[in-house]
Protein backbone atom coordinates (compact mmCIF):
# COMPACT_ATOMS: atom_id res chain seq x y z
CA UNK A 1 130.77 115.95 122.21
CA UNK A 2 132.97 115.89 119.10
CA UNK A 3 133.47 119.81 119.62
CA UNK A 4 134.97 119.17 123.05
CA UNK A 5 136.85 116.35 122.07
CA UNK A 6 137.91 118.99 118.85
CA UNK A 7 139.06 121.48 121.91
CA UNK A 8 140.83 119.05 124.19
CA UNK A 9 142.92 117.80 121.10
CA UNK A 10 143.97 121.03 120.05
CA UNK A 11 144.61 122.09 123.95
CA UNK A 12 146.81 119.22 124.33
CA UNK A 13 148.94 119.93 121.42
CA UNK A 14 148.89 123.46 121.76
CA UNK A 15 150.70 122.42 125.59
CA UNK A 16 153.51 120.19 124.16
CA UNK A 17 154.15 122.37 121.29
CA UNK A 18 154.26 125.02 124.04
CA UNK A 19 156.57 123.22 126.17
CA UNK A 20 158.81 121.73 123.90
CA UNK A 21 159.65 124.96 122.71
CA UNK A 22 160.37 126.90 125.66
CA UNK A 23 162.03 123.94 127.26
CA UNK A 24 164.31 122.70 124.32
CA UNK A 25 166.90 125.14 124.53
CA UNK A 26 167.75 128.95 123.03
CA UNK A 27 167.23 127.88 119.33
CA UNK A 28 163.58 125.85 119.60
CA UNK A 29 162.73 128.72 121.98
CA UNK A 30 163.46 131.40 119.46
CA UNK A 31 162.17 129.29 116.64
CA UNK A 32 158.83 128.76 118.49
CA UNK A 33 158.05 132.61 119.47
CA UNK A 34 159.22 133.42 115.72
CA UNK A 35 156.52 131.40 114.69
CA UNK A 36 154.02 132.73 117.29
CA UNK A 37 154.81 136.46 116.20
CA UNK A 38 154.58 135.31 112.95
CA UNK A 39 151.00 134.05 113.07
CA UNK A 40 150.30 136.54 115.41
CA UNK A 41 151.02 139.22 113.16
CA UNK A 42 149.16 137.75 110.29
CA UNK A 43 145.93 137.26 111.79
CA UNK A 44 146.25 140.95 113.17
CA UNK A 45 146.60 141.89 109.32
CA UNK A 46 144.30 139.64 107.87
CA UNK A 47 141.88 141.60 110.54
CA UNK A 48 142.59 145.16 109.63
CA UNK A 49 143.57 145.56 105.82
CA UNK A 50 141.24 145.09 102.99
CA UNK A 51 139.83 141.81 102.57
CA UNK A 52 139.89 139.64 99.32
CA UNK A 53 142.20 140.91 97.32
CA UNK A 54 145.59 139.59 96.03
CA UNK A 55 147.49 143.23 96.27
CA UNK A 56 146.44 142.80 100.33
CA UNK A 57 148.10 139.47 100.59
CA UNK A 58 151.22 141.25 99.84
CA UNK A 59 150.61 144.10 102.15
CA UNK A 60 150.53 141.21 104.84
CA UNK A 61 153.96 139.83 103.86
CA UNK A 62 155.28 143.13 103.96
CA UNK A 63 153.40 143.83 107.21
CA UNK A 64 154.77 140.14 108.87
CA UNK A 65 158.53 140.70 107.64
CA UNK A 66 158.26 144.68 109.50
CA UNK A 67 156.30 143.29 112.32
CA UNK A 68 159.35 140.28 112.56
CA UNK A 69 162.05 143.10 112.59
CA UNK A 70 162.25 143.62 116.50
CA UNK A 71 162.49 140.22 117.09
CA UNK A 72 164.78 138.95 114.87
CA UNK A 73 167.11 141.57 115.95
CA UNK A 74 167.11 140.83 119.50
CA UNK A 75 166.98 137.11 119.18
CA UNK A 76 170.38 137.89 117.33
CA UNK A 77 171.75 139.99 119.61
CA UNK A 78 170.85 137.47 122.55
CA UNK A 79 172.23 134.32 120.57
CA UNK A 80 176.03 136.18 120.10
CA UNK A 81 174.83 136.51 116.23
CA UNK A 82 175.12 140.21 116.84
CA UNK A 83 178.29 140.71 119.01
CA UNK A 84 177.65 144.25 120.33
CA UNK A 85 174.59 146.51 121.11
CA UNK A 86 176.34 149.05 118.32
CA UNK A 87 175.64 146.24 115.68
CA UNK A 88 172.14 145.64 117.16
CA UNK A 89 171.16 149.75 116.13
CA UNK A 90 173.16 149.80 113.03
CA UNK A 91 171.47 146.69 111.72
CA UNK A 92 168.18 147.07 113.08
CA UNK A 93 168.00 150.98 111.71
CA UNK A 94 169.56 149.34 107.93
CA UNK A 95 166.46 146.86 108.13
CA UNK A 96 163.44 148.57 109.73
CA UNK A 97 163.23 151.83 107.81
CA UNK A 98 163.56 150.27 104.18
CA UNK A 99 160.85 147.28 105.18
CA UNK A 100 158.85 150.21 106.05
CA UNK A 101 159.21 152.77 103.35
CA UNK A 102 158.78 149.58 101.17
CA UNK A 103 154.98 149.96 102.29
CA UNK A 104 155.00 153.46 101.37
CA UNK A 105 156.46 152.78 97.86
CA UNK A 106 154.12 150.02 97.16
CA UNK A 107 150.73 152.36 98.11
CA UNK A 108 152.00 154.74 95.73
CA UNK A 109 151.52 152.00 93.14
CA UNK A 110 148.91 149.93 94.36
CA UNK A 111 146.09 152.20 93.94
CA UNK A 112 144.91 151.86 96.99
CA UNK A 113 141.45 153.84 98.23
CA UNK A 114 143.49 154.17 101.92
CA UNK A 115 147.27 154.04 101.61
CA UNK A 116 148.40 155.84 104.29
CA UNK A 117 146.08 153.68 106.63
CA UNK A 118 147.55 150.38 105.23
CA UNK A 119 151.21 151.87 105.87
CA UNK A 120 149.87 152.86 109.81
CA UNK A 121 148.08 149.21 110.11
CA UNK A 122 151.44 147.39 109.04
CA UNK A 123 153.33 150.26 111.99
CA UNK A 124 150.65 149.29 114.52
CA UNK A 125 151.05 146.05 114.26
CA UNK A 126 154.78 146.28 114.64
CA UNK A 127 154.12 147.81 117.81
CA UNK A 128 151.03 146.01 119.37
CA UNK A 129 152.57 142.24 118.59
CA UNK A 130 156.26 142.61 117.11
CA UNK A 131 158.13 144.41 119.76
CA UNK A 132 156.41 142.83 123.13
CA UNK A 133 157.51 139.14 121.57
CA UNK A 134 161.12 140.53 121.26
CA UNK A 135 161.00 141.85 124.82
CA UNK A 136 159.99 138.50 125.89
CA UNK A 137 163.98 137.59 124.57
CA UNK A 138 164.81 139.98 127.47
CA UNK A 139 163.07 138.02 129.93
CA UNK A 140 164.17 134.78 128.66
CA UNK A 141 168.02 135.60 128.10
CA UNK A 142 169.80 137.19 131.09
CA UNK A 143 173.68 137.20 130.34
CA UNK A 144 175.08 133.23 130.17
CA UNK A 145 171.86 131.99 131.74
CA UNK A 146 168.74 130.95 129.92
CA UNK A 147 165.46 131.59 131.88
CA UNK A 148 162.64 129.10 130.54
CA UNK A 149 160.99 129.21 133.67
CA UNK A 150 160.27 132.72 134.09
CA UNK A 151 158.44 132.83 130.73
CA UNK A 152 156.85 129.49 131.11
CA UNK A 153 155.78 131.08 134.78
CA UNK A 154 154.13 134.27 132.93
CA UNK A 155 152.60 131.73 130.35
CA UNK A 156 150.94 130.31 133.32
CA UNK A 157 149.99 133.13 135.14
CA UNK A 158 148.17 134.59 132.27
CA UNK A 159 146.04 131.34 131.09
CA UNK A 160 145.19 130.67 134.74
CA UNK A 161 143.50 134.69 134.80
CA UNK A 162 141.86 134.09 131.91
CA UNK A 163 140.35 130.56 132.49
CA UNK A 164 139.70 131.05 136.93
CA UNK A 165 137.81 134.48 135.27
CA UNK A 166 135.85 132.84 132.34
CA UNK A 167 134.94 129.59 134.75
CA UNK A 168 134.16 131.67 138.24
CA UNK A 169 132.09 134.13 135.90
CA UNK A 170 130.07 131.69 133.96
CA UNK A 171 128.93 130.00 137.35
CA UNK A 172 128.17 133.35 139.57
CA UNK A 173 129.03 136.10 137.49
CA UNK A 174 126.27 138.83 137.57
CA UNK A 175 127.67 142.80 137.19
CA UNK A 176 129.03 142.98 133.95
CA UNK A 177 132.64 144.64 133.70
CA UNK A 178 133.02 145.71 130.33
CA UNK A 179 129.38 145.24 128.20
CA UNK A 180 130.31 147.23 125.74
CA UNK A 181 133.36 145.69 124.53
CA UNK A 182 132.52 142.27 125.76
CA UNK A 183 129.29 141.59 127.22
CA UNK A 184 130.21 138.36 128.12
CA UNK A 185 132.81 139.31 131.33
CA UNK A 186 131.99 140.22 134.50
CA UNK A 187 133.52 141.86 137.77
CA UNK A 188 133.11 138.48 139.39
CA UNK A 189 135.17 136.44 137.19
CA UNK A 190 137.92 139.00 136.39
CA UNK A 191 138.14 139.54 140.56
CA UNK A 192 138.24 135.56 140.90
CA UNK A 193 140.86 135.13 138.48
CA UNK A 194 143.01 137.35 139.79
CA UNK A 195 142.64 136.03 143.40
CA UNK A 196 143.22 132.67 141.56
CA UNK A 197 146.36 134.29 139.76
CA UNK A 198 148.04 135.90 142.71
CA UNK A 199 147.88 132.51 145.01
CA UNK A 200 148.97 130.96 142.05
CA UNK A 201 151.89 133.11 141.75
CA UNK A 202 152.74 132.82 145.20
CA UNK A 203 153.14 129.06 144.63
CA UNK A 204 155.62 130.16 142.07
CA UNK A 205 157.57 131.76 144.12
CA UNK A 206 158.72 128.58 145.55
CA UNK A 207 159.05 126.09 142.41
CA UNK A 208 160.71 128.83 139.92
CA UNK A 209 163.31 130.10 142.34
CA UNK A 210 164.71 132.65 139.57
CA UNK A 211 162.20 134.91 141.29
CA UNK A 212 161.03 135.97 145.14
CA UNK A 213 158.11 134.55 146.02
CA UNK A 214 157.64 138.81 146.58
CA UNK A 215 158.64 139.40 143.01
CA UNK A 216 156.34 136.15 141.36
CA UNK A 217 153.56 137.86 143.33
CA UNK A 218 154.33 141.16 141.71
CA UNK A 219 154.40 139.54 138.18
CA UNK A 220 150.83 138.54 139.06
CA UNK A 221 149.40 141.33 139.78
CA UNK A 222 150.98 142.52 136.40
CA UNK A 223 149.11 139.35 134.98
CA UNK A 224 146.04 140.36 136.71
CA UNK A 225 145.93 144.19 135.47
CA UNK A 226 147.41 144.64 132.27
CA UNK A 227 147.07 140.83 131.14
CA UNK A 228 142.77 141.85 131.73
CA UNK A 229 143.43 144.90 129.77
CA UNK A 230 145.09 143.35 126.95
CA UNK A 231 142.01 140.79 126.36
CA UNK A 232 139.99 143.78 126.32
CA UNK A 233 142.08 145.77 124.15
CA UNK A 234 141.90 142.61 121.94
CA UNK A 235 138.04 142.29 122.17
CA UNK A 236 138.17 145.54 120.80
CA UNK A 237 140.08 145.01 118.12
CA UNK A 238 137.44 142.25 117.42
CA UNK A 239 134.82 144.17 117.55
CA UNK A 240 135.90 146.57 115.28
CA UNK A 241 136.32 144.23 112.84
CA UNK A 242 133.09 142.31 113.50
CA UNK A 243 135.17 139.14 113.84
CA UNK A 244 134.43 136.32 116.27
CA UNK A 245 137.80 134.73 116.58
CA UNK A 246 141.36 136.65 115.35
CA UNK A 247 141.70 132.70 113.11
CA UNK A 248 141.07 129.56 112.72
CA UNK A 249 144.25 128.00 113.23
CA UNK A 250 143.27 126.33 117.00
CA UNK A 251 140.74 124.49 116.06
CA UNK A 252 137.87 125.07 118.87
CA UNK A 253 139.84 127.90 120.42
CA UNK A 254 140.04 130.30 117.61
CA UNK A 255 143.41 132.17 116.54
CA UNK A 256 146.85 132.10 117.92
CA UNK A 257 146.12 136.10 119.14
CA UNK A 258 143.00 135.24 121.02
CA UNK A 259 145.81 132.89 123.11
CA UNK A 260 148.34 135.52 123.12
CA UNK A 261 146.24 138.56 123.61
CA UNK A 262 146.67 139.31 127.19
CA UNK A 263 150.37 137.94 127.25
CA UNK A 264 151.62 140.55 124.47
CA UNK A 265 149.81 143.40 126.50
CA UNK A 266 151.57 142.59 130.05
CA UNK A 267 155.16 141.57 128.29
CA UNK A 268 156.45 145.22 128.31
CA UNK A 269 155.46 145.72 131.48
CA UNK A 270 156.51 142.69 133.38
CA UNK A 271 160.06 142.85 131.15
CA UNK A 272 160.53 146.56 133.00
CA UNK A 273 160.36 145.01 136.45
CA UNK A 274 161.99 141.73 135.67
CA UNK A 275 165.53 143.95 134.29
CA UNK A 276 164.77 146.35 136.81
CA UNK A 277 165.14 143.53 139.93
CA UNK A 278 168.12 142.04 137.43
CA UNK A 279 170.23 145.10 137.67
């Protein structure tokens, strides 16, 4: 009983938090995925690089201030900081390569029995967290107009697909889709959650007008297949690691990138078809 009460606390916060930063205007909204890329990224790190050792914790801050880079830059360039795309390159190209060499310098003196897999960890995670939160600024910012709703929308879409899946699977869910990665998923769930996801996205369609009820529909079906993938692709990760939960920092529900898993996965994708309807 005091677990679930433990869970429903931290669920409830986690929600206004959530809201309050996505709702409260360009700055909180910046300031709140900065934090959530942040976290993100550490928890990735603290996964991957060498465990217990005080020459690793700075491997992480160099790891979180590369992995940052993308976003920062485009949160700048969408808040008129940076007042033209040639800025945006020059400054991001001045910042990302010397972050990165940095790694590369600091192996060479750290002594390190895997340097050059530390330097790709701190890349990968760059890629796999860093640059989908920046491309969720392109989904958010379009020209003068601030679009809270379409991220809140894809929020939505991809905690409904994950909880219709885990709730329809745990009550009739017999094939297993995935055992080897995680044993606990089946083809029931993950086909009921996305049924759940698409009707849900329909609905959309006609509260979040920024969007066709045609294009919502499309963004779940993005929800549906990549979002899936990227818990997998997560679960992975996890398993790799032997790791139950990416953190502790939710207290019931694990880490930050158990929550944002399937949402960092699906961000490129749904930010190609979101500019591609724009323009």
């Amino acid at each position: 009983m005091q677990g679930l009460l433990r869970r429903i606390v931290t669920a409830v916060f986690f929600v206004v938090v959530m809201l309050g930063g996505i709702y409260g205007g360009q700055y909180p909204f910046v300031v709140l995925f900065a934090v959530i890329t942040t976290l993100c990224l550490w928890e990735y790190l603290s996964m991957v690089l060498q465990k217990n050792q005080k020459r690793d914790r700075i491997r992480k801050f160099i790891g979180v201030i590369f992995g940052l880079t993308p976003f920062v830059m485009v949160s700048m360039l969408k808040l008129n900081i940076l007042q033209s795309p040639q800025d945006f390159v020059l400054y991001t190209s001045l910042l990302t390569f010397p972050i990165l060499f940095l790694s590369f310098i600091y192996e060479l003196f750290a002594a390190s029995e895997q340097p050059f897999a530390n330097v790709a960890y701190i890349l990968l995670g760059m890629v796999y967290i860093g640059t989908p939160f920046a491309m969720v600024d392109f989904i958010a910012f379009d020209g003068e107009q601030f679009r809270a709703n379409t991220v809140f929308g894809l929020l939505l879409l991809t905690w409904i697909n994950d909880t219709a899946a885990y709730l329809i699977g745990s009550q009739i869910g017999k094939h297993k889709l995935f055992p080897r990665i995680s044993p606990k998923k089946t083809w029931e769930g993950s086909i009921g959650g996305g049924i759940s996801t698409i009707i849900l996205s329909g609905i959309l369609g006609y509260i979040f007008t920024e969007q066709t009820v045609y294009e919502w529909m499309v963004l779940g079906a993005i929800v549906v297949i990549f979002g899936s993938i990227g818990d997998l692709i997560e679960s992975m990760l996890k398993r790799s690691y032997a790791v139950k939960d990416s953190g502790t920092i939710l207290p019931g529900h694990g880490g930050l990138l158990d929550r944002f898993d399937a949402f960092i996965f699906l961000v490129p994708f749904a930010t190609a078809y979101i500019l591609w309807i724009r323009f």
